[in-house]
C-alpha atoms as a PDB file:
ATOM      1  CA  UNK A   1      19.584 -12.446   4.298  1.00  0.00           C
ATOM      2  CA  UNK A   2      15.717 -11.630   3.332  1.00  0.00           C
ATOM      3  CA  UNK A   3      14.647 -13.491   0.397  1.00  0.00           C
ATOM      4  CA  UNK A   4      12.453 -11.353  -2.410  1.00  0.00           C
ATOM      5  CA  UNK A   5       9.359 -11.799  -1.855  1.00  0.00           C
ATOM      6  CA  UNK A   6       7.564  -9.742  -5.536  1.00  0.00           C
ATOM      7  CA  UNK A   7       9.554  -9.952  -8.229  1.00  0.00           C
ATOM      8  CA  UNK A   8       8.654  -8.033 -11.493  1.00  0.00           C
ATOM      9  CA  UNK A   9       9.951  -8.910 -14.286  1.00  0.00           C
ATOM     10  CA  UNK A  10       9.890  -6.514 -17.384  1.00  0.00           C
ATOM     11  CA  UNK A  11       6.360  -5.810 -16.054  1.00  0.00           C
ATOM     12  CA  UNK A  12       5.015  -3.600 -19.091  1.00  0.00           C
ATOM     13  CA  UNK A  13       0.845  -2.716 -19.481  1.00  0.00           C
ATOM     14  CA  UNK A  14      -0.688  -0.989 -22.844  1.00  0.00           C
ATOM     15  CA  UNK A  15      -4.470  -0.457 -22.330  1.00  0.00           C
ATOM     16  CA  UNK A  16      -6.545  -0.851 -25.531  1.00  0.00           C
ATOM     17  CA  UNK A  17      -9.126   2.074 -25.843  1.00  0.00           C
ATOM     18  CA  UNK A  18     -11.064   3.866 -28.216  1.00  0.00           C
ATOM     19  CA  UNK A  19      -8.030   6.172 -29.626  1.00  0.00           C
ATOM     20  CA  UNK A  20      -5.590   2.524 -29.788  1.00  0.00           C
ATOM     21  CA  UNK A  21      -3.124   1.393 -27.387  1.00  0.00           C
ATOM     22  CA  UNK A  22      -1.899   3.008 -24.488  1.00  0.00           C
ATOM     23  CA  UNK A  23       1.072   2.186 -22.859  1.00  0.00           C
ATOM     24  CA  UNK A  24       1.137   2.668 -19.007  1.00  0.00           C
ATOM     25  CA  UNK A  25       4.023   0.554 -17.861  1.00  0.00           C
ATOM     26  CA  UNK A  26       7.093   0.402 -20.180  1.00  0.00           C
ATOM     27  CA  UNK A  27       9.168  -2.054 -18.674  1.00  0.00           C
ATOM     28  CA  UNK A  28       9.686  -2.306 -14.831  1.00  0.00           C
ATOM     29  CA  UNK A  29      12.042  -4.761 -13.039  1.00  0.00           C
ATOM     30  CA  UNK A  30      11.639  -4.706  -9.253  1.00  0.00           C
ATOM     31  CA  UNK A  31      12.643  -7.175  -6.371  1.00  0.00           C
ATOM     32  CA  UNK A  32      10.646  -6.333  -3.218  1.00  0.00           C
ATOM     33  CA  UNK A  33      11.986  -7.980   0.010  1.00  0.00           C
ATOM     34  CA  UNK A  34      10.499  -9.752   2.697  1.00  0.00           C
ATOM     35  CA  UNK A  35       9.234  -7.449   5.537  1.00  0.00           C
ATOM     36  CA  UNK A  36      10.578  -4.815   3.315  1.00  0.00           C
ATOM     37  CA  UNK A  37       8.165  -1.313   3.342  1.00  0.00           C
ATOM     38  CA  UNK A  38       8.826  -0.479   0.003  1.00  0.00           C
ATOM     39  CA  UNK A  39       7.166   3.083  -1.629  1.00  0.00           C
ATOM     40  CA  UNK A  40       6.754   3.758  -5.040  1.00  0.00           C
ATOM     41  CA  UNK A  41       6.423   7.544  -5.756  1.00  0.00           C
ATOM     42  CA  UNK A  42       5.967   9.587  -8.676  1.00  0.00           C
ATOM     43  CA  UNK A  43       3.551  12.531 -10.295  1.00  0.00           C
ATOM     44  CA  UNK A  44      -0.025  12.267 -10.944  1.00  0.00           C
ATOM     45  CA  UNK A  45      -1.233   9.824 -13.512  1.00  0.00           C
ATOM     46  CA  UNK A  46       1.785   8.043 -14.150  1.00  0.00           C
ATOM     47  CA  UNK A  47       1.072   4.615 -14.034  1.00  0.00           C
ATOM     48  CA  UNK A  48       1.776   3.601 -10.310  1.00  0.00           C
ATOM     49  CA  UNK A  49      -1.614   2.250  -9.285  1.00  0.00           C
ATOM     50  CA  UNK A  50      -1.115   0.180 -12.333  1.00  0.00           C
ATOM     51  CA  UNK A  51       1.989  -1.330 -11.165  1.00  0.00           C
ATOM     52  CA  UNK A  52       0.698  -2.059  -7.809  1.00  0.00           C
ATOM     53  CA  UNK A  53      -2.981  -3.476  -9.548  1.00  0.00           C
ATOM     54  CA  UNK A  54      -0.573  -5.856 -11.700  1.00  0.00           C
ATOM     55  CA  UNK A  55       1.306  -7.054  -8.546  1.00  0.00           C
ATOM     56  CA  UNK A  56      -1.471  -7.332  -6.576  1.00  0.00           C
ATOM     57  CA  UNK A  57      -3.649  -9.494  -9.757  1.00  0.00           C
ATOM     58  CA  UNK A  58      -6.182  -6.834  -9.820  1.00  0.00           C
ATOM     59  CA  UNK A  59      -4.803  -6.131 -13.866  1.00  0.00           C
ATOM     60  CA  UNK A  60      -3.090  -8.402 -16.066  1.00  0.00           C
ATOM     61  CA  UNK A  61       0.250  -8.060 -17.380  1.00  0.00           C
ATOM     62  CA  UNK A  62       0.917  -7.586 -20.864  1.00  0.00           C
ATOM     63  CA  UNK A  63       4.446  -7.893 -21.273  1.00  0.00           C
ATOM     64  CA  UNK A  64       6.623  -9.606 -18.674  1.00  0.00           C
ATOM     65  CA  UNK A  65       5.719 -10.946 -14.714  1.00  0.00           C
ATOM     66  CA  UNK A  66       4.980 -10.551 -11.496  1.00  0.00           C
ATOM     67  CA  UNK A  67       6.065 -13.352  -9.069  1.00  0.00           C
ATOM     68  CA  UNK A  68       4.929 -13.475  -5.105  1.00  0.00           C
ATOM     69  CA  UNK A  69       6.149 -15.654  -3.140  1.00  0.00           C
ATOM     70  CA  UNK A  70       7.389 -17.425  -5.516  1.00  0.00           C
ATOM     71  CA  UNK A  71       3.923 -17.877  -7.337  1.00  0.00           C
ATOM     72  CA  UNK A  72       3.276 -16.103 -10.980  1.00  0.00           C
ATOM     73  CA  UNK A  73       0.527 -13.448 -10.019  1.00  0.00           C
ATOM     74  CA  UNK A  74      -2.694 -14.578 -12.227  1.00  0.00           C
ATOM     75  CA  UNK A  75      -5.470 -12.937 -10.148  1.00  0.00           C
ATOM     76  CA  UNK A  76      -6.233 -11.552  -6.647  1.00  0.00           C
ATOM     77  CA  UNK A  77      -4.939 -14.189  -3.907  1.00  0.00           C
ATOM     78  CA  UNK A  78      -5.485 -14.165   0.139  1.00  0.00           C
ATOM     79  CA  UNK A  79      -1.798 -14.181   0.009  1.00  0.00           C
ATOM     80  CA  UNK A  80      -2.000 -10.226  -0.894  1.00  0.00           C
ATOM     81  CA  UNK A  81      -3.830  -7.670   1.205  1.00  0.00           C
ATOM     82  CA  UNK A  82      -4.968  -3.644  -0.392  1.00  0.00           C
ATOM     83  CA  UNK A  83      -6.061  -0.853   1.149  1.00  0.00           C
ATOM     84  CA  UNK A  84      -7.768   1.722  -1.284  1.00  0.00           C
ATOM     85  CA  UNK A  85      -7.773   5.384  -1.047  1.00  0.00           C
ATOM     86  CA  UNK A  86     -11.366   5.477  -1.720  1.00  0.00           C
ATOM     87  CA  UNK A  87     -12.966   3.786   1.384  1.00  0.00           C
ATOM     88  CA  UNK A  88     -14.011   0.277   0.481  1.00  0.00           C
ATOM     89  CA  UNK A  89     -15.848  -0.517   3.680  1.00  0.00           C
ATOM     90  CA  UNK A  90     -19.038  -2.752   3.903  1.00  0.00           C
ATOM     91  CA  UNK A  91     -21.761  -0.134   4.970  1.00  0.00           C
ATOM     92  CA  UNK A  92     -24.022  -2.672   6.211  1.00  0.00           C
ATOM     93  CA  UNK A  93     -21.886  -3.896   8.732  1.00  0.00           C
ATOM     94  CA  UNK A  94     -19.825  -2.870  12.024  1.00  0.00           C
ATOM     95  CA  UNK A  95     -16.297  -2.433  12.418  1.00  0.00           C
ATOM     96  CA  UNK A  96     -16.236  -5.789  14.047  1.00  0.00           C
ATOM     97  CA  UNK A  97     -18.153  -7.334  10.900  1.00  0.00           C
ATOM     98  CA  UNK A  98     -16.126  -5.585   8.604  1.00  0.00           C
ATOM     99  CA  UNK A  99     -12.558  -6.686  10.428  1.00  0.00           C
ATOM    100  CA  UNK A 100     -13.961 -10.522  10.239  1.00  0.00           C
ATOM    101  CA  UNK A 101     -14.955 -10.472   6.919  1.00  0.00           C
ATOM    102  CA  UNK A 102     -11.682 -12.661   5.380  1.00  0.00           C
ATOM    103  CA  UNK A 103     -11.503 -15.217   8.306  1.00  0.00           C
ATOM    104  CA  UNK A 104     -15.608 -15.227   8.504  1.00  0.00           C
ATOM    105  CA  UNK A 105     -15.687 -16.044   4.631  1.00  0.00           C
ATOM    106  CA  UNK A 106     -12.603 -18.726   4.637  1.00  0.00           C
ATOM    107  CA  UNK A 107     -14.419 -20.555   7.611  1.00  0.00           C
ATOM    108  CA  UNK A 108     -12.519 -19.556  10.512  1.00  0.00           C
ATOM    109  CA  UNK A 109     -14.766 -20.763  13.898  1.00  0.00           C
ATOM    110  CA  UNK A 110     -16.037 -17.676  15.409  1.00  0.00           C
ATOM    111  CA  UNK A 111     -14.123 -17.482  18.675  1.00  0.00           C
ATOM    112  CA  UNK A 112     -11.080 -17.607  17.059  1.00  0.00           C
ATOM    113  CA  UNK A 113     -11.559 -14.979  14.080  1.00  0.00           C
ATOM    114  CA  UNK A 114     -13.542 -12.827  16.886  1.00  0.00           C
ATOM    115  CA  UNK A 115     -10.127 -12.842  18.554  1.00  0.00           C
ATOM    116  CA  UNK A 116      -7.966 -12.120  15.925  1.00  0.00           C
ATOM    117  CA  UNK A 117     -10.523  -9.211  14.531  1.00  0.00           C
ATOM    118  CA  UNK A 118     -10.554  -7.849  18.104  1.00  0.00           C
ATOM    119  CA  UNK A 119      -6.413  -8.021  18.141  1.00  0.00           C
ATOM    120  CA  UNK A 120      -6.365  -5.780  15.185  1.00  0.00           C
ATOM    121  CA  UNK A 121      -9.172  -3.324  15.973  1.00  0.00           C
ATOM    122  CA  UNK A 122      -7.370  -2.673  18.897  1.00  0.00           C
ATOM    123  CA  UNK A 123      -3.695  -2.220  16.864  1.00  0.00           C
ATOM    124  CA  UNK A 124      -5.507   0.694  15.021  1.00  0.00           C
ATOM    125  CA  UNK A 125      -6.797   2.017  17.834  1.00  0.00           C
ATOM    126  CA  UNK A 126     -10.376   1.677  17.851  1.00  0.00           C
ATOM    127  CA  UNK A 127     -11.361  -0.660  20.342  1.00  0.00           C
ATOM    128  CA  UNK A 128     -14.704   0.763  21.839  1.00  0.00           C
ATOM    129  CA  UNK A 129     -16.020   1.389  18.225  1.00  0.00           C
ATOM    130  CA  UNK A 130     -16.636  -2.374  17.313  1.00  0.00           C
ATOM    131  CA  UNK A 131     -20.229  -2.039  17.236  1.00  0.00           C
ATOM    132  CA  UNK A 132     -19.892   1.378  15.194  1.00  0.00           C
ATOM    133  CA  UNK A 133     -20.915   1.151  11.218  1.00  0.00           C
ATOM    134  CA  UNK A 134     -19.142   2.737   8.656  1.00  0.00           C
ATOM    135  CA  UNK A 135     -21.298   6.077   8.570  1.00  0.00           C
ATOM    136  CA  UNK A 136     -20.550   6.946  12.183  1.00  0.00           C
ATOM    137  CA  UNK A 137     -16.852   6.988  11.795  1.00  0.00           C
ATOM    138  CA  UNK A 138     -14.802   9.607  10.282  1.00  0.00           C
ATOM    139  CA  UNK A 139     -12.458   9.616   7.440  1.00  0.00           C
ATOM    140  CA  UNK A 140      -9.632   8.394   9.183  1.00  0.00           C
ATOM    141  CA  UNK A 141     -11.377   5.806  11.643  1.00  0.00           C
ATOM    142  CA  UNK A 142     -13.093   4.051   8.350  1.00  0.00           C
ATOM    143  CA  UNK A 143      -9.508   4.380   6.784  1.00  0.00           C
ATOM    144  CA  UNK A 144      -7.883   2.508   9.951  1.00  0.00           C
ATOM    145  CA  UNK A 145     -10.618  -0.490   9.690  1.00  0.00           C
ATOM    146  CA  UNK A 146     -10.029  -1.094   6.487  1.00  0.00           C
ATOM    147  CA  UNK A 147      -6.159  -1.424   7.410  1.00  0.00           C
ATOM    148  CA  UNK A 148      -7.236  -3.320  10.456  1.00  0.00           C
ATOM    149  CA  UNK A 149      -9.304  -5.777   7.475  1.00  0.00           C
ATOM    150  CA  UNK A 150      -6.342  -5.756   5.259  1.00  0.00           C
ATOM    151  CA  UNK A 151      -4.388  -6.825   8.291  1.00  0.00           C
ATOM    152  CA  UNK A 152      -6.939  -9.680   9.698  1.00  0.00           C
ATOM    153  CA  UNK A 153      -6.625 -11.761   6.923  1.00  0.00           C
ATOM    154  CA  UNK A 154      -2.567 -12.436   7.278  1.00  0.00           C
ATOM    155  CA  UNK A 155      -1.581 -11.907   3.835  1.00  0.00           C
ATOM    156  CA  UNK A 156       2.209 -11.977   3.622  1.00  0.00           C
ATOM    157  CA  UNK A 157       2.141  -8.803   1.317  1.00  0.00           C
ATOM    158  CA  UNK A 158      -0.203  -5.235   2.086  1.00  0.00           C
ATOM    159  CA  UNK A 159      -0.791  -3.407  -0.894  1.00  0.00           C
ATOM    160  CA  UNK A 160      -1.494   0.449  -0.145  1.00  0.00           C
ATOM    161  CA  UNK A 161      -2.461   2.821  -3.002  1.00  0.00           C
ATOM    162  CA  UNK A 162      -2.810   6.072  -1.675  1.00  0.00           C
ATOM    163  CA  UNK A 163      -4.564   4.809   1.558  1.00  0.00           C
ATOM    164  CA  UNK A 164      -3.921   8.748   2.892  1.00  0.00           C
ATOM    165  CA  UNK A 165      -4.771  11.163   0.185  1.00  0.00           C
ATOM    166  CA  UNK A 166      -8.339  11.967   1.123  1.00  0.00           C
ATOM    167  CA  UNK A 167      -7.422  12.903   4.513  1.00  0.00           C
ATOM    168  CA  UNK A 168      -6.989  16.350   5.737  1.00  0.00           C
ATOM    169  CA  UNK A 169      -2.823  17.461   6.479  1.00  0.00           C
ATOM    170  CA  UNK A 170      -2.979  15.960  10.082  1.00  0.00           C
ATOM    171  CA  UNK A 171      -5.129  13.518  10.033  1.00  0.00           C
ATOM    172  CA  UNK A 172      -2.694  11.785   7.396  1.00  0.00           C
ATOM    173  CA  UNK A 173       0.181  12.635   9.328  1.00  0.00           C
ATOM    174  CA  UNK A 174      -1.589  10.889  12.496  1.00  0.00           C
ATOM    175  CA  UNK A 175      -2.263   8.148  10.059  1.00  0.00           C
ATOM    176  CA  UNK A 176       1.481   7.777   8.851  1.00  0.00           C
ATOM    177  CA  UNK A 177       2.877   7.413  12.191  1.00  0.00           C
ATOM    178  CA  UNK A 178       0.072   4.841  13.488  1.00  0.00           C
ATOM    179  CA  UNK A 179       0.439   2.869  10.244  1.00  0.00           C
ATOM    180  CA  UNK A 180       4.236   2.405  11.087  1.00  0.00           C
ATOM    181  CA  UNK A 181       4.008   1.301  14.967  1.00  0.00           C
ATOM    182  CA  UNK A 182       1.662  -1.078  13.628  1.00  0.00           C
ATOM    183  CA  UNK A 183       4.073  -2.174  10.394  1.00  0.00           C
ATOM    184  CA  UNK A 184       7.328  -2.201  14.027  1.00  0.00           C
ATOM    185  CA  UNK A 185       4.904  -4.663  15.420  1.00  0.00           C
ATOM    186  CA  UNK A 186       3.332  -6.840  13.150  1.00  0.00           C
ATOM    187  CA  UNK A 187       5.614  -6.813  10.039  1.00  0.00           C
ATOM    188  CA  UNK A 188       4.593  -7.482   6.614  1.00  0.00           C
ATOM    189  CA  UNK A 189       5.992  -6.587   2.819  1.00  0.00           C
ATOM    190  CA  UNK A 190       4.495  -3.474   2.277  1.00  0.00           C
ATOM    191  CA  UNK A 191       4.287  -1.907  -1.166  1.00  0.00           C
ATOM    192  CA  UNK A 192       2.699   1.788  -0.762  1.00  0.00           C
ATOM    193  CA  UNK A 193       1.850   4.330  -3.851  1.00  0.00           C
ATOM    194  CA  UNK A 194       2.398   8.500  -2.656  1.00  0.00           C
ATOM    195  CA  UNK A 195       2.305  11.310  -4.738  1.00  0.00           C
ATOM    196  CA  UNK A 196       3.392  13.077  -1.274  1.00  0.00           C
ATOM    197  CA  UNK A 197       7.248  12.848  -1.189  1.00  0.00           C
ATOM    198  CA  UNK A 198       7.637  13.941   2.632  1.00  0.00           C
ATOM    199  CA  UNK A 199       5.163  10.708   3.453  1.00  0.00           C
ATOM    200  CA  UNK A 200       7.456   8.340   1.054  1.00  0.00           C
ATOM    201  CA  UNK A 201      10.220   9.775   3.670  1.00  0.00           C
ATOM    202  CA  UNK A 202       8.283   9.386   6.160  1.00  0.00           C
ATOM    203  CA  UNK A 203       7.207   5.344   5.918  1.00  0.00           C
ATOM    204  CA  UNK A 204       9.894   4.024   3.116  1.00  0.00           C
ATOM    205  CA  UNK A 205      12.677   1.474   3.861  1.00  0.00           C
ATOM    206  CA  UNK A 206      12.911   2.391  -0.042  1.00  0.00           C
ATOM    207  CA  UNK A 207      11.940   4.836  -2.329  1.00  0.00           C
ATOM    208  CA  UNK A 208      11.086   3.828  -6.097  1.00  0.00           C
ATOM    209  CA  UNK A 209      10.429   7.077  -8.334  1.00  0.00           C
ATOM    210  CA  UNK A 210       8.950   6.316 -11.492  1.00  0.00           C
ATOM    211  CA  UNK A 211       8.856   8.715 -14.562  1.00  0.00           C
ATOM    212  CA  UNK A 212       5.788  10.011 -16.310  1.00  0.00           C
ATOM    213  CA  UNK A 213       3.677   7.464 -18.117  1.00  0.00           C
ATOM    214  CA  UNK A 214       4.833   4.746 -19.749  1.00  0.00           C
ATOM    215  CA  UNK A 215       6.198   4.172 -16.623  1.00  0.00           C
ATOM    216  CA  UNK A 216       9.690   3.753 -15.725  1.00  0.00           C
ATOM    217  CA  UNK A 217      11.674   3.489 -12.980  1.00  0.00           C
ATOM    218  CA  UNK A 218      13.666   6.560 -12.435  1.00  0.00           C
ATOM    219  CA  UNK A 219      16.080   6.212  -9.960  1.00  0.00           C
ATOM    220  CA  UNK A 220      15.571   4.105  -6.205  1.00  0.00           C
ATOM    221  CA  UNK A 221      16.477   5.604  -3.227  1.00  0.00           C
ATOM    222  CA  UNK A 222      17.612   3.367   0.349  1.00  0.00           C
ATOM    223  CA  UNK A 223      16.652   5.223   3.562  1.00  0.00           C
ATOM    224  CA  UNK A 224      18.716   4.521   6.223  1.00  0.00           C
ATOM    225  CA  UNK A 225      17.636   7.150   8.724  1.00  0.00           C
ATOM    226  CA  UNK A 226      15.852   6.075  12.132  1.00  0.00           C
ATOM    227  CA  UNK A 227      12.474   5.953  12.624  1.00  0.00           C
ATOM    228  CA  UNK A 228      10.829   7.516  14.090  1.00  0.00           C
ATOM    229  CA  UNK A 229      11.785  10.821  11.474  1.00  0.00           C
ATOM    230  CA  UNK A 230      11.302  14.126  11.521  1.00  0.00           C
ATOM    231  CA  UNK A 231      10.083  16.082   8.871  1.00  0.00           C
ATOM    232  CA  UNK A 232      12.285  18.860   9.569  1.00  0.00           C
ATOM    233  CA  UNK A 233      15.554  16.941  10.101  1.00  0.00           C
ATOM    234  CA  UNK A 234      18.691  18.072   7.957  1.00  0.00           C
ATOM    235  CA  UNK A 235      18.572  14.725   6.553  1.00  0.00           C
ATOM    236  CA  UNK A 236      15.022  14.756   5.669  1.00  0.00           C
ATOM    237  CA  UNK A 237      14.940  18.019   4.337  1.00  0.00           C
ATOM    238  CA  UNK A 238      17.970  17.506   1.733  1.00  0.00           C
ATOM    239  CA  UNK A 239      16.286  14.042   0.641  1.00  0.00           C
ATOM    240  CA  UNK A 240      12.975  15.597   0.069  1.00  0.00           C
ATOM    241  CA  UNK A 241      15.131  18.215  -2.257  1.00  0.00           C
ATOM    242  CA  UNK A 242      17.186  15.646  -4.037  1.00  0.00           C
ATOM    243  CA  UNK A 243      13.953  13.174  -4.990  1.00  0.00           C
ATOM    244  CA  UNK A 244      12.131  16.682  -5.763  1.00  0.00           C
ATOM    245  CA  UNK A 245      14.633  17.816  -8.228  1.00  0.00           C
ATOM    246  CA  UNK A 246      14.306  14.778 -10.308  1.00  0.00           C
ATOM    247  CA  UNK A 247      10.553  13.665 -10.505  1.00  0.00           C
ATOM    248  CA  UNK A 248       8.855  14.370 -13.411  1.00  0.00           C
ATOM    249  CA  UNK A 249       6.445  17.298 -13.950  1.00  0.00           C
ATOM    250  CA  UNK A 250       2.732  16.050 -13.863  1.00  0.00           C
ATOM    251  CA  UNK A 251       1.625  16.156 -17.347  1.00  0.00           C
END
């Protein structure tokens, strides 16, 4: 049986600003399981970025806990990959130097984190571009380096917060289906925030739909379908409904 790998805890936030408190997470309690590609979905502006910033250590808890691997989350740890949806890229350097970057600053000897880098440059496809920087790549390429980064440094757990939403319609879904034969081949907990239900379909082992801010979780949903899935399957089609009919309206 896979062990849980996150747990939260009665994971609550409340940001203090100029108008007084405000409440972002109410009180979530998730187990997230090893390997496990886990999506949380939900409207605009509800408070899932927060949850995955307060797994990942990017944002302190307030109320409650976040536990990986068995570790209370403090801060940011090498243990925990992110991809961003804005591009976080280094401009000044290639796709090669920005692949290298983790093993290059932990101390790994060249050859070997040359190797590794050059393993996953060529998982996203982009082998040929190493020597490319950042500002001769398009949207997607930059997007599939910095999954290629994320992916470098090993962490046992990828964080993904809308790594897709900048993209034009099929250059995400090209994205989708690459980022799952790499997720068949080199398998990692992956905990992924969409505001796009048929792309929670799409990737999800399981679907967590949280409510409207403070955020909730509304109901979870186990997809047990075969990959790869069709977005115009029966089965697809009267999932995407079902989740649809409950979410709550963007405020």
């Amino acid at each position: 049986m896979k062990q849980d790998i996150i747990i939260c805890d009665g994971l609550g936030k409340t940001f203090n600003t100029a108008r007084g408190p405000a409440p972002v997470i109410d009180s979530i309690t998730l187990h997230v399981k090893e390997n496990e590609f886990l999506v949380v979905f939900g409207p605009g502006q509800c408070g899932k970025s927060t949850v995955l910033n307060c797994m990942a250590g990017l944002e302190t808890a307030t109320r409650g806990s976040v536990t990986v691997n068995g570790e209370k989350v403090a801060k940011p740890g090498p243990d925990r990959g992110f991809v961003y949806q804005r591009i976080t890229l280094f401009p000044w350097l290639t796709v090669m130097g920005n692949v290298e970057f983790g093993p290059r600053a932990r101390g790994v000897p060249k050859k070997e984190r040359r190797e590794k880098a050059q393993y996953y440059i060529n998982l996203v496809g982009l082998e040929g571009f190493e020597g490319a920087y950042p500002s001769q790549l398009s949207g997607g390429m930059q997007q599939r380096v910095g999954i290629a980064r994320a992916y470098c440094n090993e962490p046992s757990v990828l964080f993904m917060d809308e790594p897709f939403g900048h993209l034009d319609a099929q250059t995400r879904y090209l994205m989708q289906e690459d980022l799952m034969k790499m997720w068949e081949k080199e398998k990692r907990t992956v905990v992924f925030v969409t505001n796009n239900i048929e792309e929670a379909i799409f990737l999800a082992d399981r679907i967590v739909v949280i409510t409207n801010c403070p955020a909730n979780i509304k109901k979870e949903y186990e997809i047990d379908f075969p990959r790869p899935r069709n977005y115009v399957a029966r089965e697809f089609l009267e999932l995407r409904h079902e989740i649809s009919s409950i979410v709550d309206k963007t405020l």
